[in-house]
PDB file of N, CA and C in Angstrom:
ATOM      1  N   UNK A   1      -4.844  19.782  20.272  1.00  0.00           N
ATOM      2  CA  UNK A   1      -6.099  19.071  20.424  1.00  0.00           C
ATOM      3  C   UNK A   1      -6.533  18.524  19.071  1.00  0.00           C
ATOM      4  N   UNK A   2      -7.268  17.744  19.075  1.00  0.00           N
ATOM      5  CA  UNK A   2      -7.798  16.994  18.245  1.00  0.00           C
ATOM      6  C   UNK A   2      -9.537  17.693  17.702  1.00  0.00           C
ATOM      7  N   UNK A   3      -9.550  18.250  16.750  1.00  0.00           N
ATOM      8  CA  UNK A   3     -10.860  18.462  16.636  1.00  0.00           C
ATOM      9  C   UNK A   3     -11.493  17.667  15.057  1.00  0.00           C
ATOM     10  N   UNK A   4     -13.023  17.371  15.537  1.00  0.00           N
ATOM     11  CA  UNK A   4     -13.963  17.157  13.439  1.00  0.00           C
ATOM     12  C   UNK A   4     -14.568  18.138  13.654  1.00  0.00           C
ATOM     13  N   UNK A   5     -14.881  18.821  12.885  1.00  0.00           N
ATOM     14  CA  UNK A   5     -15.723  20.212  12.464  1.00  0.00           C
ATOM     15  C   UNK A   5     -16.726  18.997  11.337  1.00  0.00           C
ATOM     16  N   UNK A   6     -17.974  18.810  11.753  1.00  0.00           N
ATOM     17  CA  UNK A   6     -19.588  18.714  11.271  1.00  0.00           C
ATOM     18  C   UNK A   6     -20.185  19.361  10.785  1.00  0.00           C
ATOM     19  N   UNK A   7     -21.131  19.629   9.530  1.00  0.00           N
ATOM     20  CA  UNK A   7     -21.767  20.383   8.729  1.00  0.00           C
ATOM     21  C   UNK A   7     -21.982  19.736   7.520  1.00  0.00           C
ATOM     22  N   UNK A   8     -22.742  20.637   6.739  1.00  0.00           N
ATOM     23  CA  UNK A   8     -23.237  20.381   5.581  1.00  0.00           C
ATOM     24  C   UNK A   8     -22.751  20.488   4.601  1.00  0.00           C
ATOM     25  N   UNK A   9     -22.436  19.292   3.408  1.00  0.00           N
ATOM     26  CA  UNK A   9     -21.733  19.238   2.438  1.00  0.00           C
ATOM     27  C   UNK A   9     -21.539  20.806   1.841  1.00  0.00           C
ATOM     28  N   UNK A  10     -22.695  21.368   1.447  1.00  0.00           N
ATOM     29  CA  UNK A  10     -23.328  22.665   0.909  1.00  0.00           C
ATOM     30  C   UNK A  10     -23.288  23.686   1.393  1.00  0.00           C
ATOM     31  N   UNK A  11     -22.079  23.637   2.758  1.00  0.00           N
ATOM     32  CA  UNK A  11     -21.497  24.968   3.609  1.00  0.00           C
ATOM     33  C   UNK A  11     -19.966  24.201   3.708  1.00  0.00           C
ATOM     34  N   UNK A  12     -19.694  23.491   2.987  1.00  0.00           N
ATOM     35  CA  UNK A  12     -17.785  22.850   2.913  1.00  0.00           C
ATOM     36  C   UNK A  12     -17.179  24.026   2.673  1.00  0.00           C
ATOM     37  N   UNK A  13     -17.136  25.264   2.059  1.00  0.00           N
ATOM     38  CA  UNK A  13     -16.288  26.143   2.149  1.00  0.00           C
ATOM     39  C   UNK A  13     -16.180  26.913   3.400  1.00  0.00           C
ATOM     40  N   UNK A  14     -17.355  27.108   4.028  1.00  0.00           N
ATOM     41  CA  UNK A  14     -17.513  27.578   5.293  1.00  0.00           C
ATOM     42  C   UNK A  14     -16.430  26.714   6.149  1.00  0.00           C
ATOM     43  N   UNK A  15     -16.943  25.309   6.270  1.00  0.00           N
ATOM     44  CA  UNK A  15     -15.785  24.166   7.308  1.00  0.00           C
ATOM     45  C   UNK A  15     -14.745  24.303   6.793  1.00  0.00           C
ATOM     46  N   UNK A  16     -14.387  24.390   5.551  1.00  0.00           N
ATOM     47  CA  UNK A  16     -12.729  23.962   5.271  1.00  0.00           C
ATOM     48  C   UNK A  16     -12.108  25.653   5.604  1.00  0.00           C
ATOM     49  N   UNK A  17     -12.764  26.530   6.032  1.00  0.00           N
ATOM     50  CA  UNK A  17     -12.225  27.460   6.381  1.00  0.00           C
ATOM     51  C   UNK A  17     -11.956  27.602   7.955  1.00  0.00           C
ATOM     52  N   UNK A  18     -12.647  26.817   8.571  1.00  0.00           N
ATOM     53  CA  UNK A  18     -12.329  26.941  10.586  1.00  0.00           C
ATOM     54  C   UNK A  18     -11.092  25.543  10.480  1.00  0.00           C
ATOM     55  N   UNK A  19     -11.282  24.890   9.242  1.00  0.00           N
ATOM     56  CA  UNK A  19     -10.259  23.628   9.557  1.00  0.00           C
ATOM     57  C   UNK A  19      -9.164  24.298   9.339  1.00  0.00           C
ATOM     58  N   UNK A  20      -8.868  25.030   8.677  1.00  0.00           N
ATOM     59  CA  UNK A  20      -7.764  25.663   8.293  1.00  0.00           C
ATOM     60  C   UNK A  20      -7.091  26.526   9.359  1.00  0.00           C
ATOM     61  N   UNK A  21      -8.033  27.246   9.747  1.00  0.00           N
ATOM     62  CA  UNK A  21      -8.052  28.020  11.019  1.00  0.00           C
ATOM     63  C   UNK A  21      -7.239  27.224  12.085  1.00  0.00           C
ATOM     64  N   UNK A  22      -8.134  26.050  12.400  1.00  0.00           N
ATOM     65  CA  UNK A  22      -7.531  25.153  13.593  1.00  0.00           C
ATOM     66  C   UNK A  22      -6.288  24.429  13.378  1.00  0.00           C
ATOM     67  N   UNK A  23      -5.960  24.371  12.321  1.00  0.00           N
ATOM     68  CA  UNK A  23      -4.413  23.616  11.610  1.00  0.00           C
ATOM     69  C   UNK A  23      -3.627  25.026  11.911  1.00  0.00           C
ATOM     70  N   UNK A  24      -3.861  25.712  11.532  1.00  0.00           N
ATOM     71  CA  UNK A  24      -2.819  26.964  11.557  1.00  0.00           C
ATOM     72  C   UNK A  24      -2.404  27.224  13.302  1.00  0.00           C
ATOM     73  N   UNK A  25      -3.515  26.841  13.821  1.00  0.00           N
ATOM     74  CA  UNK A  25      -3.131  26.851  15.210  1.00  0.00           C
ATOM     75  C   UNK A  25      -2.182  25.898  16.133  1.00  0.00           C
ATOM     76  N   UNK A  26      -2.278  24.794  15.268  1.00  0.00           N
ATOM     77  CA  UNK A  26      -1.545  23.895  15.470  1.00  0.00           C
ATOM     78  C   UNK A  26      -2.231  22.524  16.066  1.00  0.00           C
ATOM     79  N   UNK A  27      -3.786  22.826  15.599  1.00  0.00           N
ATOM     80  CA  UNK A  27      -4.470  21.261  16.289  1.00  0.00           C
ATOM     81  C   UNK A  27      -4.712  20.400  15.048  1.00  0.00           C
ATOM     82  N   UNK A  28      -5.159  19.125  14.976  1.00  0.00           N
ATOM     83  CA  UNK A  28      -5.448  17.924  14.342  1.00  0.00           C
ATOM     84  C   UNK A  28      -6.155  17.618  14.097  1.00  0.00           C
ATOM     85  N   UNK A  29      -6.689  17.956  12.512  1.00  0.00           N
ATOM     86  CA  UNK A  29      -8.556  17.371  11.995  1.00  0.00           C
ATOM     87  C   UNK A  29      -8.339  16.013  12.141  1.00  0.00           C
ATOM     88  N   UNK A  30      -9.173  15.476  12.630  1.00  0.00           N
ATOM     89  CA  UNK A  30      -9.635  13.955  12.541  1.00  0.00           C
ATOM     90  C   UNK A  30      -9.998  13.440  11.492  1.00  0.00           C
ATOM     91  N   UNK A  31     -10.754  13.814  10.796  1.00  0.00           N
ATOM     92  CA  UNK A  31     -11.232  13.568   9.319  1.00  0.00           C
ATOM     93  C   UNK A  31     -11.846  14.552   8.663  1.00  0.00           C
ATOM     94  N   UNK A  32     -11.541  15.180   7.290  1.00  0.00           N
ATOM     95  CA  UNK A  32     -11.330  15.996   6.424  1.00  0.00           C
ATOM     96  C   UNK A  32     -12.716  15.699   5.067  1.00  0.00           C
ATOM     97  N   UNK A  33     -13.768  15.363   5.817  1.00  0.00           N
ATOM     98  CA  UNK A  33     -14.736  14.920   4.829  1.00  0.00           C
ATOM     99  C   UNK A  33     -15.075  15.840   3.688  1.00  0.00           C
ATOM    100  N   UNK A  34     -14.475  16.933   3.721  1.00  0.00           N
ATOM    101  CA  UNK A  34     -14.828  17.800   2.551  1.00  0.00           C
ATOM    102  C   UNK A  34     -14.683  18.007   1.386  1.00  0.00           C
ATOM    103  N   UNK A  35     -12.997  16.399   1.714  1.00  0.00           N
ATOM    104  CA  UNK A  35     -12.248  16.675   0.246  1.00  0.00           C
ATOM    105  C   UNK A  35     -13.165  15.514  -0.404  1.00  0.00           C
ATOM    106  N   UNK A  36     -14.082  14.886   0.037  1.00  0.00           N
ATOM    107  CA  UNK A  36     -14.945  14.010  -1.274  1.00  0.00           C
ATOM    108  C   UNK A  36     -16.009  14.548  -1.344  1.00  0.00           C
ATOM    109  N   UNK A  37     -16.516  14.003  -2.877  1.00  0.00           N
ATOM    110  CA  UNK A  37     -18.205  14.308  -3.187  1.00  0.00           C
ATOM    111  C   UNK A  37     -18.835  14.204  -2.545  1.00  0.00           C
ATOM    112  N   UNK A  38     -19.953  13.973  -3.087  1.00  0.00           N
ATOM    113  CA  UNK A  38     -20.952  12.812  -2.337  1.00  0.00           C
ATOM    114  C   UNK A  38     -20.706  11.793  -3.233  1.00  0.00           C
ATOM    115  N   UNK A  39     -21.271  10.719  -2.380  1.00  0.00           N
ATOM    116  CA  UNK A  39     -20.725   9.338  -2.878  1.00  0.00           C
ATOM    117  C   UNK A  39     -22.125   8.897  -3.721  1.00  0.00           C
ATOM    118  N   UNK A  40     -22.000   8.088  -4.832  1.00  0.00           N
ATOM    119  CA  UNK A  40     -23.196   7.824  -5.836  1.00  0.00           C
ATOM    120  C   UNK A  40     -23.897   6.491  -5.108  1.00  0.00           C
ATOM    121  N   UNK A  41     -23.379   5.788  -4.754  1.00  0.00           N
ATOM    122  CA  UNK A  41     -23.244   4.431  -4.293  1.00  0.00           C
ATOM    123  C   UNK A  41     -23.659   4.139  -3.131  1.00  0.00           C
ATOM    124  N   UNK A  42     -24.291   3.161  -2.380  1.00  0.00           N
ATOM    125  CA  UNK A  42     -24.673   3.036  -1.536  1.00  0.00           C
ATOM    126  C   UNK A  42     -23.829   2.663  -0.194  1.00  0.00           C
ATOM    127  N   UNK A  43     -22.620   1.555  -1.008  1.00  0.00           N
ATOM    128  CA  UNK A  43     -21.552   1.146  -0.633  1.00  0.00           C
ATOM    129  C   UNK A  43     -20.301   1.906  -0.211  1.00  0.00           C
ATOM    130  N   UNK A  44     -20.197   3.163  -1.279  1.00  0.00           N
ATOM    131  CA  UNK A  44     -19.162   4.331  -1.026  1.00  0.00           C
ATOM    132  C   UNK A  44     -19.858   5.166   0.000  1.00  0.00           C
ATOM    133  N   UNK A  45     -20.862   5.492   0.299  1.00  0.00           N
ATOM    134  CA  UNK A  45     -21.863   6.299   1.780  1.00  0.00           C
ATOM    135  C   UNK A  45     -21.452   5.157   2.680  1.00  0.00           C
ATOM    136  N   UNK A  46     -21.298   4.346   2.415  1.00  0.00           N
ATOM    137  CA  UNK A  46     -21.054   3.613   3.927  1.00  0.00           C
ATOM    138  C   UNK A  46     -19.692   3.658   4.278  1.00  0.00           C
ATOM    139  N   UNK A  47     -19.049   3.479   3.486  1.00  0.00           N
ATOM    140  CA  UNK A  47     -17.516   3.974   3.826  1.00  0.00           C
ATOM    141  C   UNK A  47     -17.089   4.927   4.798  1.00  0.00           C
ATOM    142  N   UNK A  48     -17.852   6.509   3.890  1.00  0.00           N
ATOM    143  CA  UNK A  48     -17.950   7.889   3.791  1.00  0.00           C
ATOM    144  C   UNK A  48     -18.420   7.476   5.476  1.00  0.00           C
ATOM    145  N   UNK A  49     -19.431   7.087   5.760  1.00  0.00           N
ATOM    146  CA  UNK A  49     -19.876   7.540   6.871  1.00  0.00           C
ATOM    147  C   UNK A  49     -18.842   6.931   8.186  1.00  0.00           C
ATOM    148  N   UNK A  50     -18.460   5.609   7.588  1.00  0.00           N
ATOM    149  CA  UNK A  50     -17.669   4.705   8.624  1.00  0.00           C
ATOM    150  C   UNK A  50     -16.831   5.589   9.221  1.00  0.00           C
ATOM    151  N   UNK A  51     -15.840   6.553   8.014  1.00  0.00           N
ATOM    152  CA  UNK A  51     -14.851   6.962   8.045  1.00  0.00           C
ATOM    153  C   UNK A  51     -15.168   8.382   8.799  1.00  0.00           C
ATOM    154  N   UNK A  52     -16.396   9.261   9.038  1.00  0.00           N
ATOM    155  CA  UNK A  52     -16.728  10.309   9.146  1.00  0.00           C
ATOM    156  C   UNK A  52     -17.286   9.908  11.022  1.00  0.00           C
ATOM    157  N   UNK A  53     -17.281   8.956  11.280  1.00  0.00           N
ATOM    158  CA  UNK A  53     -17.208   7.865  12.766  1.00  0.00           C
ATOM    159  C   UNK A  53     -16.347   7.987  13.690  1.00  0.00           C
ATOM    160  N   UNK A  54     -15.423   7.479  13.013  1.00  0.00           N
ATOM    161  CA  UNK A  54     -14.045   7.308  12.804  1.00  0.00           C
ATOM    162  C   UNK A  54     -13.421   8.600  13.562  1.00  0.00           C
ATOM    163  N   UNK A  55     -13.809   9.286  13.056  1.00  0.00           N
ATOM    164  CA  UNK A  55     -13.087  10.820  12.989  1.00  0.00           C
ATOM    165  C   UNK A  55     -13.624  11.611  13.995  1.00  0.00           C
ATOM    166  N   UNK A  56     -14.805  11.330  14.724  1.00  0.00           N
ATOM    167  CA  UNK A  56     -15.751  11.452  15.387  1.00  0.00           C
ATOM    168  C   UNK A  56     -15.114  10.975  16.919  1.00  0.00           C
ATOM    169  N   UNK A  57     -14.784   9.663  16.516  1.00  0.00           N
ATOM    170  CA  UNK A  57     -14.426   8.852  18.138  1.00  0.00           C
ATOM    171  C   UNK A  57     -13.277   9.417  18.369  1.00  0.00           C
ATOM    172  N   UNK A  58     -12.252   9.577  17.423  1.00  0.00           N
ATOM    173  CA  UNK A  58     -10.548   9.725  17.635  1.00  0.00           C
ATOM    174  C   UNK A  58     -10.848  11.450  18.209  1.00  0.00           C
ATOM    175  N   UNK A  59     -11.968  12.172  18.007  1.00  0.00           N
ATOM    176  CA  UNK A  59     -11.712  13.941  18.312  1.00  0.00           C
ATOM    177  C   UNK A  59     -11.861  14.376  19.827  1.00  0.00           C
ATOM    178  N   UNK A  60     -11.421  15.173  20.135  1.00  0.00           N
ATOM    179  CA  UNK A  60     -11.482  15.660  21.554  1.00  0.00           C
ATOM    180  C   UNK A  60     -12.470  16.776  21.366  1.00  0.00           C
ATOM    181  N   UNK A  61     -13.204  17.367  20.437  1.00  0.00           N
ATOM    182  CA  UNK A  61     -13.777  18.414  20.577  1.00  0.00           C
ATOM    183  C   UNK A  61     -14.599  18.000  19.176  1.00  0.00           C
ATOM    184  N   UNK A  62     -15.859  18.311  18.988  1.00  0.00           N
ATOM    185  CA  UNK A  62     -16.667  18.109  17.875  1.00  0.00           C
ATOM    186  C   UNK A  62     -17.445  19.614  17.830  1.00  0.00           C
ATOM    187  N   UNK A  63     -17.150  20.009  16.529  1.00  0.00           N
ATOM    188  CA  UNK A  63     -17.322  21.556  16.551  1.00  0.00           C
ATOM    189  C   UNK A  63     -18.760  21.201  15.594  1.00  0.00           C
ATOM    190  N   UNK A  64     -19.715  22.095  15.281  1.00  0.00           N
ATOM    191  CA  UNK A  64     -20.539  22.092  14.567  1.00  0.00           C
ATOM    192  C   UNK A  64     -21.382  22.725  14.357  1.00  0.00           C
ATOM    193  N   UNK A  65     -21.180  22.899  12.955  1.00  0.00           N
ATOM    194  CA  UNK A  65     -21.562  24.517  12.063  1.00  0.00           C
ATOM    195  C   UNK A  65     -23.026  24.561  11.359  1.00  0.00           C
ATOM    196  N   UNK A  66     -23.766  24.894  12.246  1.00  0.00           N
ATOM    197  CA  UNK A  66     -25.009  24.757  11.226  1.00  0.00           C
ATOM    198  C   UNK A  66     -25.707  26.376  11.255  1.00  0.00           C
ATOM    199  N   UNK A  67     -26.600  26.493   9.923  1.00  0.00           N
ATOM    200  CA  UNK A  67     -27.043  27.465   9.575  1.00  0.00           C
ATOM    201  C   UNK A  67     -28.129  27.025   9.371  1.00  0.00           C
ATOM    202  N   UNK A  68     -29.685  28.474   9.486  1.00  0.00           N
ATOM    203  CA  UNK A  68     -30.713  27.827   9.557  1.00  0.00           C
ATOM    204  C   UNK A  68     -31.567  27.524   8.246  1.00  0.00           C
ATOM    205  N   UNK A  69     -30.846  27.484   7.324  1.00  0.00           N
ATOM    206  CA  UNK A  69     -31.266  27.388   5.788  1.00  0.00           C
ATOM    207  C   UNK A  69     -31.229  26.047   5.450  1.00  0.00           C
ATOM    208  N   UNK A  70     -30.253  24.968   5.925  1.00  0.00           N
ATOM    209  CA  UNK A  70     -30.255  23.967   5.961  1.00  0.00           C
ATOM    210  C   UNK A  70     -30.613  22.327   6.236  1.00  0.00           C
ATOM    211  N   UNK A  71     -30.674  21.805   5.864  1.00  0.00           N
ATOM    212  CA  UNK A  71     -31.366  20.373   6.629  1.00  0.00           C
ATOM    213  C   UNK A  71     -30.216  19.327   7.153  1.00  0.00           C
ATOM    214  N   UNK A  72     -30.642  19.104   8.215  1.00  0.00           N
ATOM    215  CA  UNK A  72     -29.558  18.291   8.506  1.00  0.00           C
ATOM    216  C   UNK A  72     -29.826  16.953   9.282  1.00  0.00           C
ATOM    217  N   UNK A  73     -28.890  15.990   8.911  1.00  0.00           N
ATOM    218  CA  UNK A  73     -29.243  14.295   9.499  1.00  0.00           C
ATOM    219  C   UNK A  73     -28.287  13.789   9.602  1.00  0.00           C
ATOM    220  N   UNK A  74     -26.689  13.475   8.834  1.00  0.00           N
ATOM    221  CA  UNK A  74     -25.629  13.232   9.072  1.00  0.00           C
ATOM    222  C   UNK A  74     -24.902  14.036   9.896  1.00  0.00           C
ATOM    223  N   UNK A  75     -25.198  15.128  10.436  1.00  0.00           N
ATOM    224  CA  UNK A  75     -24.572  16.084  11.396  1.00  0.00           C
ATOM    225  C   UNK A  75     -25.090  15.486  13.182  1.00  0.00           C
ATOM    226  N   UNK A  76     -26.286  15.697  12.374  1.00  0.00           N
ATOM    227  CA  UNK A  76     -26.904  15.040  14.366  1.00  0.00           C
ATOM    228  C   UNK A  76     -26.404  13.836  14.577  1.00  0.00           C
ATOM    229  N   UNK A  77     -26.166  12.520  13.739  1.00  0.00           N
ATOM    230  CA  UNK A  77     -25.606  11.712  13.989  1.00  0.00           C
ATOM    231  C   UNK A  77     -24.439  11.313  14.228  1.00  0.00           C
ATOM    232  N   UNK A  78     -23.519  12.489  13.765  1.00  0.00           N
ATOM    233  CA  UNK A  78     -22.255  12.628  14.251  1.00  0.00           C
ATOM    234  C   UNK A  78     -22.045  13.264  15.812  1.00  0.00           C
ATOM    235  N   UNK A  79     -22.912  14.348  16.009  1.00  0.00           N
ATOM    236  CA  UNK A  79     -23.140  14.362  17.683  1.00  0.00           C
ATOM    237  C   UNK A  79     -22.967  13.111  18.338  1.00  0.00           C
ATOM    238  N   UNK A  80     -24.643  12.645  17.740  1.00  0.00           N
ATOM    239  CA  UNK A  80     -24.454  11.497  18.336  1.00  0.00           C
ATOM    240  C   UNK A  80     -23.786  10.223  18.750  1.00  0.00           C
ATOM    241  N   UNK A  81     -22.641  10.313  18.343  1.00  0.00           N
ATOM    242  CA  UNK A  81     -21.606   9.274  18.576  1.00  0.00           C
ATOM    243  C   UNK A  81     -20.669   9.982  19.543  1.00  0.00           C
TER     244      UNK A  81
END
């Protein structure tokens, strides 16, 4: 299966640990947003996000990790697609 695991830049060790999980199992991250920064640029966030879309439409399963310490707005919008 195809899964994106969603969350907060500021819990990426948390995600890159179920991605790992789900690779070892033998399924397919869609997009791996963890391995960049944040982007400085207004132009590189649009990319970032195109690409974080992207990864979104191609998944069969959208997993998503939230904790209640956090704020979140690029996560719901990834639902939302």
């Amino acid at each position: 299966m195809r899964f994106y695991v969603a969350g907060k830049f500021e819990d990426k060790d948390r995600i890159i640990r179920i991605m790992d999980s789900l690779r070892s199992q033998g399924h397919e991250i869609t997009h791996d947003w963890t391995q960049y920064n944040h982007p400085e640029d207004i132009y590189e966030m649009r990319l970032r996000a195109e690409d974080n879309v992207e990864g979104v439409r191609r998944a069969d399963v959208l997993i998503m990790v939230l904790v209640d310490d956090l704020p979140y707005t690029g996560t719901f919008v990834e639902m939302g697609v």
